[in-house]
N, C-alpha and C. Protein backbone atom coordinates (compact mmCIF):
# COMPACT_ATOMS: atom_id res chain seq x y z
N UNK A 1 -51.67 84.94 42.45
CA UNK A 1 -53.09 84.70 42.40
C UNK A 1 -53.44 83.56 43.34
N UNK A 2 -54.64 83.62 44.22
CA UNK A 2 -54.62 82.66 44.66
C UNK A 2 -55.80 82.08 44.46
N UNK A 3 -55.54 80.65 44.99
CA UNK A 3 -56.82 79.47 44.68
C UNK A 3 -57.28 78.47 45.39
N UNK A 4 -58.08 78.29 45.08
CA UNK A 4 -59.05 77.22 46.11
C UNK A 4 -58.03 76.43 46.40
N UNK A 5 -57.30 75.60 45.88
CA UNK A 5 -56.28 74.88 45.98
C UNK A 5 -55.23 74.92 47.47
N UNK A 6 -55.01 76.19 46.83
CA UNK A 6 -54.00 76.63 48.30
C UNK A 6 -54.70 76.67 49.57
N UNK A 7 -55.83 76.81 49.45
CA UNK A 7 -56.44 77.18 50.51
C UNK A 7 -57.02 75.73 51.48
N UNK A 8 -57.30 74.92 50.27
CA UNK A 8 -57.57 73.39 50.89
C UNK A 8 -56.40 72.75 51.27
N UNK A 9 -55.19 73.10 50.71
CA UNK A 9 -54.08 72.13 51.61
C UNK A 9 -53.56 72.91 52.30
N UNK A 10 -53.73 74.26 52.61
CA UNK A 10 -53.26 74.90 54.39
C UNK A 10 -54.55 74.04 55.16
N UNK A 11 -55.68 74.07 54.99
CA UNK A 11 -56.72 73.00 55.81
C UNK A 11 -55.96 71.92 55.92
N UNK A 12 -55.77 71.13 54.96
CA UNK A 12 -55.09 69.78 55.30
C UNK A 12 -53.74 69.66 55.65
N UNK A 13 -53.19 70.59 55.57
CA UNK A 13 -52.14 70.11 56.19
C UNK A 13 -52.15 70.55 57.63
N UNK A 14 -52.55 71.35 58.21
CA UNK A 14 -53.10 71.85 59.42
C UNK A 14 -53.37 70.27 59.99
N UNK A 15 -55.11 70.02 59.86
CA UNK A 15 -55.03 69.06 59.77
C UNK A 15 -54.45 67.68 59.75
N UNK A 16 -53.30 67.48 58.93
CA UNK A 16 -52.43 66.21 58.86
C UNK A 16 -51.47 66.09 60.55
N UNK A 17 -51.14 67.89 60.55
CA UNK A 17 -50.58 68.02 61.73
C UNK A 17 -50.67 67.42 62.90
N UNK A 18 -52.04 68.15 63.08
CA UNK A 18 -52.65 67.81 64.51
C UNK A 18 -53.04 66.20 64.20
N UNK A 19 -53.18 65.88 63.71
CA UNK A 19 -53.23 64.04 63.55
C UNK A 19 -54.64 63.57 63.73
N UNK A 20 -55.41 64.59 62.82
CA UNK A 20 -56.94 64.40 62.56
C UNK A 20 -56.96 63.44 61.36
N UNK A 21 -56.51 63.61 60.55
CA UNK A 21 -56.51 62.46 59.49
C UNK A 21 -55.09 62.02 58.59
N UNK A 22 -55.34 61.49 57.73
CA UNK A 22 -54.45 61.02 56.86
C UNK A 22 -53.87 61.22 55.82
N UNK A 23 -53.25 61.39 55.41
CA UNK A 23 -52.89 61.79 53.81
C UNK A 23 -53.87 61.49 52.51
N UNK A 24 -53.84 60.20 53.30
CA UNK A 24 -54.88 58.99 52.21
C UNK A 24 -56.39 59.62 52.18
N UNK A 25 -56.45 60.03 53.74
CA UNK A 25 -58.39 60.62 53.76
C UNK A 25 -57.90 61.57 53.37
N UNK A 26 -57.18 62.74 53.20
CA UNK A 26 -57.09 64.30 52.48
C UNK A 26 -57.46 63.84 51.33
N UNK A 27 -56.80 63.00 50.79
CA UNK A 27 -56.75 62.83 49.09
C UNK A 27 -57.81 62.49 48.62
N UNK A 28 -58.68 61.48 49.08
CA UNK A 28 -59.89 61.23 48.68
C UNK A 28 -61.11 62.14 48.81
N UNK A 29 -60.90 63.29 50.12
CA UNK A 29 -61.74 64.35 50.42
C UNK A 29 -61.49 65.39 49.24
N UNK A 30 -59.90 65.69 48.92
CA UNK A 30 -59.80 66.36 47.43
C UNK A 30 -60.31 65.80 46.05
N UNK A 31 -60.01 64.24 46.10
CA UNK A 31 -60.61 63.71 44.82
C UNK A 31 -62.16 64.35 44.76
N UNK A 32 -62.77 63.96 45.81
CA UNK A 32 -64.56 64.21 45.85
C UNK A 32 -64.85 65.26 45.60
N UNK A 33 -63.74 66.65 46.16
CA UNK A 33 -64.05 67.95 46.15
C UNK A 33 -64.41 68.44 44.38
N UNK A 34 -62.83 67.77 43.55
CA UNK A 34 -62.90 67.81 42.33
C UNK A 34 -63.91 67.58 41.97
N UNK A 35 -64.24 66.60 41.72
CA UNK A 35 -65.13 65.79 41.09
C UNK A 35 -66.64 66.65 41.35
N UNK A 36 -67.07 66.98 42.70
CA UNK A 36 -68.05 67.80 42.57
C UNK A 36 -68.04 68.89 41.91
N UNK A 37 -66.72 69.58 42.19
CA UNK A 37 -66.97 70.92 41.52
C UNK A 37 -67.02 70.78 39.72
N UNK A 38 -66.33 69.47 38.97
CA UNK A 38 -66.22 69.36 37.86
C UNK A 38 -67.96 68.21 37.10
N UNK A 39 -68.15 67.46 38.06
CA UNK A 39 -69.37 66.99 37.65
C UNK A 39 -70.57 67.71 37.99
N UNK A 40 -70.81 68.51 39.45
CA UNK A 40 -71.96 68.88 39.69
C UNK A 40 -72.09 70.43 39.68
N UNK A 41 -70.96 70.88 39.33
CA UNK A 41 -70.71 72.85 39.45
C UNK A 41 -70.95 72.76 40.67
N UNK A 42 -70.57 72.28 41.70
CA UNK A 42 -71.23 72.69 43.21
C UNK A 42 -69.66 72.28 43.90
N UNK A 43 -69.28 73.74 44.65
CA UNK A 43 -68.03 73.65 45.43
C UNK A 43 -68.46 73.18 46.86
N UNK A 44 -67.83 72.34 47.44
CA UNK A 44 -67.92 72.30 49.00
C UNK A 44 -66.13 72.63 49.34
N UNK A 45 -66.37 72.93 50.86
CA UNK A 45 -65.26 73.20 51.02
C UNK A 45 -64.30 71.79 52.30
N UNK A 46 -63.17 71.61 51.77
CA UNK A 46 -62.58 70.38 52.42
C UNK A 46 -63.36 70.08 53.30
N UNK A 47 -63.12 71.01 54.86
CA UNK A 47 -63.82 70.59 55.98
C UNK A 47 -65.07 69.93 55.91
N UNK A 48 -66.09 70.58 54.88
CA UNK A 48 -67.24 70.04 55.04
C UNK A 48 -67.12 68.37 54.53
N UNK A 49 -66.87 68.74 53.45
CA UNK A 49 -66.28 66.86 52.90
C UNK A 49 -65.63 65.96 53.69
N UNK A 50 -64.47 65.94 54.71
CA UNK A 50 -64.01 65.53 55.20
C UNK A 50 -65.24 64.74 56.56
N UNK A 51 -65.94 66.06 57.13
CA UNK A 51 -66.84 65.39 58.02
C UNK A 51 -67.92 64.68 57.79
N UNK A 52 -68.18 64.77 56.14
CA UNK A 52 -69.48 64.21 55.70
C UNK A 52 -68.88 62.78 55.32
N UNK A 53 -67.29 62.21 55.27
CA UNK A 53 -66.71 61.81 54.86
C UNK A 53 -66.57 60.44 56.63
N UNK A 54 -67.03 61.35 57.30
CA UNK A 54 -66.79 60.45 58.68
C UNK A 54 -65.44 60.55 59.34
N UNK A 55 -64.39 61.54 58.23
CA UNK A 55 -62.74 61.38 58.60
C UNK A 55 -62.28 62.24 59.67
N UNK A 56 -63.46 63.49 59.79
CA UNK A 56 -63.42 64.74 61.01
C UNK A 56 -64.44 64.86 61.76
N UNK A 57 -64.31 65.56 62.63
CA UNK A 57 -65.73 65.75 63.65
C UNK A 57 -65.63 67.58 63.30
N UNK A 58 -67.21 68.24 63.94
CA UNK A 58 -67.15 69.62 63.17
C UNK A 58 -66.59 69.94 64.37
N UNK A 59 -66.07 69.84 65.93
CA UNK A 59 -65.11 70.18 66.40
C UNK A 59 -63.79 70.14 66.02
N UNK A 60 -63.26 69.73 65.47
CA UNK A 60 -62.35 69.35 65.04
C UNK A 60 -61.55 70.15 63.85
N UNK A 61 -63.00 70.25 63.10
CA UNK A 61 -62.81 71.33 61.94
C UNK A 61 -62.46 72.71 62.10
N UNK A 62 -63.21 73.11 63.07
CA UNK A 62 -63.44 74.41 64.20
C UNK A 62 -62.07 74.37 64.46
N UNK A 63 -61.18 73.13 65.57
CA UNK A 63 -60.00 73.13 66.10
C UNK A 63 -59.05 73.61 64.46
N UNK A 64 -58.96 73.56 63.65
CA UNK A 64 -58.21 73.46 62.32
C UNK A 64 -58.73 74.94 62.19
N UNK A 65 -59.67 75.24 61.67
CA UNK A 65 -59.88 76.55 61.34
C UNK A 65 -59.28 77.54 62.03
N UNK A 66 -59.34 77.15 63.78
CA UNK A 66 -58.40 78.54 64.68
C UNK A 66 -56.86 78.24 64.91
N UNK A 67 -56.74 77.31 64.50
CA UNK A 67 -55.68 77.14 64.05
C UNK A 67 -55.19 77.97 63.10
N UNK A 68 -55.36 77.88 61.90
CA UNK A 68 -55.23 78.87 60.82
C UNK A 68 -55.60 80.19 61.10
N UNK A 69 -56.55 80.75 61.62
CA UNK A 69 -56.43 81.91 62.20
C UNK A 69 -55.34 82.26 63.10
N UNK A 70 -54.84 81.68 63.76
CA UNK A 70 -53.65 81.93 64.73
C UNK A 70 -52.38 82.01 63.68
N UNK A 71 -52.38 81.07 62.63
CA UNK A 71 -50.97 81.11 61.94
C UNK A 71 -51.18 82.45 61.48
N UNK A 72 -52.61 82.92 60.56
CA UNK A 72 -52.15 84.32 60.08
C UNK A 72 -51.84 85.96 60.79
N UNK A 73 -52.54 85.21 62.47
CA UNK A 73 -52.61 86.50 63.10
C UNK A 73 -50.29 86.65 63.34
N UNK A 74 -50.38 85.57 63.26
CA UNK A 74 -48.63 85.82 63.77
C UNK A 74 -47.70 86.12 62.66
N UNK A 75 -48.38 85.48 61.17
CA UNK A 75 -47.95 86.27 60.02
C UNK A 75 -47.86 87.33 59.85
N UNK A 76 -48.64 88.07 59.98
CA UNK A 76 -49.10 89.47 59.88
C UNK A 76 -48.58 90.33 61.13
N UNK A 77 -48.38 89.80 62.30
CA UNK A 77 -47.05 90.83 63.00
C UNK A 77 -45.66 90.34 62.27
N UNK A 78 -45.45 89.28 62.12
CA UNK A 78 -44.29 89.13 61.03
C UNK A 78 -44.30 90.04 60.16
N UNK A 79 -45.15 89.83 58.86
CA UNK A 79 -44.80 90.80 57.66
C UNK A 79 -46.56 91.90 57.62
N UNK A 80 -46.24 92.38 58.35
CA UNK A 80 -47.18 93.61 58.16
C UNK A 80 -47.50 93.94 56.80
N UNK A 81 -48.81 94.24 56.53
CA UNK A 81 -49.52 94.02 54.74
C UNK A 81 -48.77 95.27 54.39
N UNK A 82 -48.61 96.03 54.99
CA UNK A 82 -48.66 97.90 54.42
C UNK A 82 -46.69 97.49 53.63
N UNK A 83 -45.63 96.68 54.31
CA UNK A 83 -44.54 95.87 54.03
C UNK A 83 -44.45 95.32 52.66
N UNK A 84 -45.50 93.93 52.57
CA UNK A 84 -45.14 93.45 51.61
C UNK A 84 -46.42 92.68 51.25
N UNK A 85 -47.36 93.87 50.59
CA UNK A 85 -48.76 93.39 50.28
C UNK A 85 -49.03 92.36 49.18
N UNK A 86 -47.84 92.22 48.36
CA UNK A 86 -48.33 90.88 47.36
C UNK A 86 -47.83 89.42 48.20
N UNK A 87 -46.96 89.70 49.65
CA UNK A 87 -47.08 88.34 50.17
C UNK A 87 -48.32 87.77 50.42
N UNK A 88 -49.83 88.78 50.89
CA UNK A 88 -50.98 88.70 51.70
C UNK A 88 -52.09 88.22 50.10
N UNK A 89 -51.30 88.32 49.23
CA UNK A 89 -52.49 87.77 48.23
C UNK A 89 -52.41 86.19 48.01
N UNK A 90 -51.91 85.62 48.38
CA UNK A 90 -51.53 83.82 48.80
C UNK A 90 -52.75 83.51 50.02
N UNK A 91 -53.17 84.80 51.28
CA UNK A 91 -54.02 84.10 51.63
C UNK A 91 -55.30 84.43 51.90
N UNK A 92 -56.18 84.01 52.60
CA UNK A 92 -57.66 84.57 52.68
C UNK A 92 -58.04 85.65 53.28
């Protein structure tokens, strides 16, 4: 099953990679994320927090996002879905 969770630390760690931020700013961009979704019912998603956060630029975010598009396009000539379709439910 997958979850918001997983999905915010392939962002951040992407992210941590390329040496956009910190461990320390991920964590606090996740604390906030929580906290909204548990105090205000309102989800944002990392990236957006992070830049509202001053820790990313929305280029930057963009650079991270095709990033992640590139990891899954090379996954997927790796393990082709029709192969091993409960690997492809882990991602988006």
């Amino acid at each position: 099953m997958k979850t918001a969770d997983q999905n915010q630390i392939r962002f951040g760690i992407i992210a941590l990679e390329k040496g956009f931020i910190t461990s320390r700013q991920l964590g606090k961009a996740v604390n906030t994320q929580l906290s909204d979704d548990l105090e205000r019912g309102k989800h944002r998603l990392i990236g957006e927090i992070l830049v509202d956060m001053g820790f990313m630029t929305v280029s930057q975010v963009e650079e991270v996002l095709d990033g992640a598009r590139d990891i899954l396009k090379i996954l997927n000539f790796i393990v082709p879905k029709s192969y091993a379709p409960n690997f492809w439910h882990t991602f988006p």
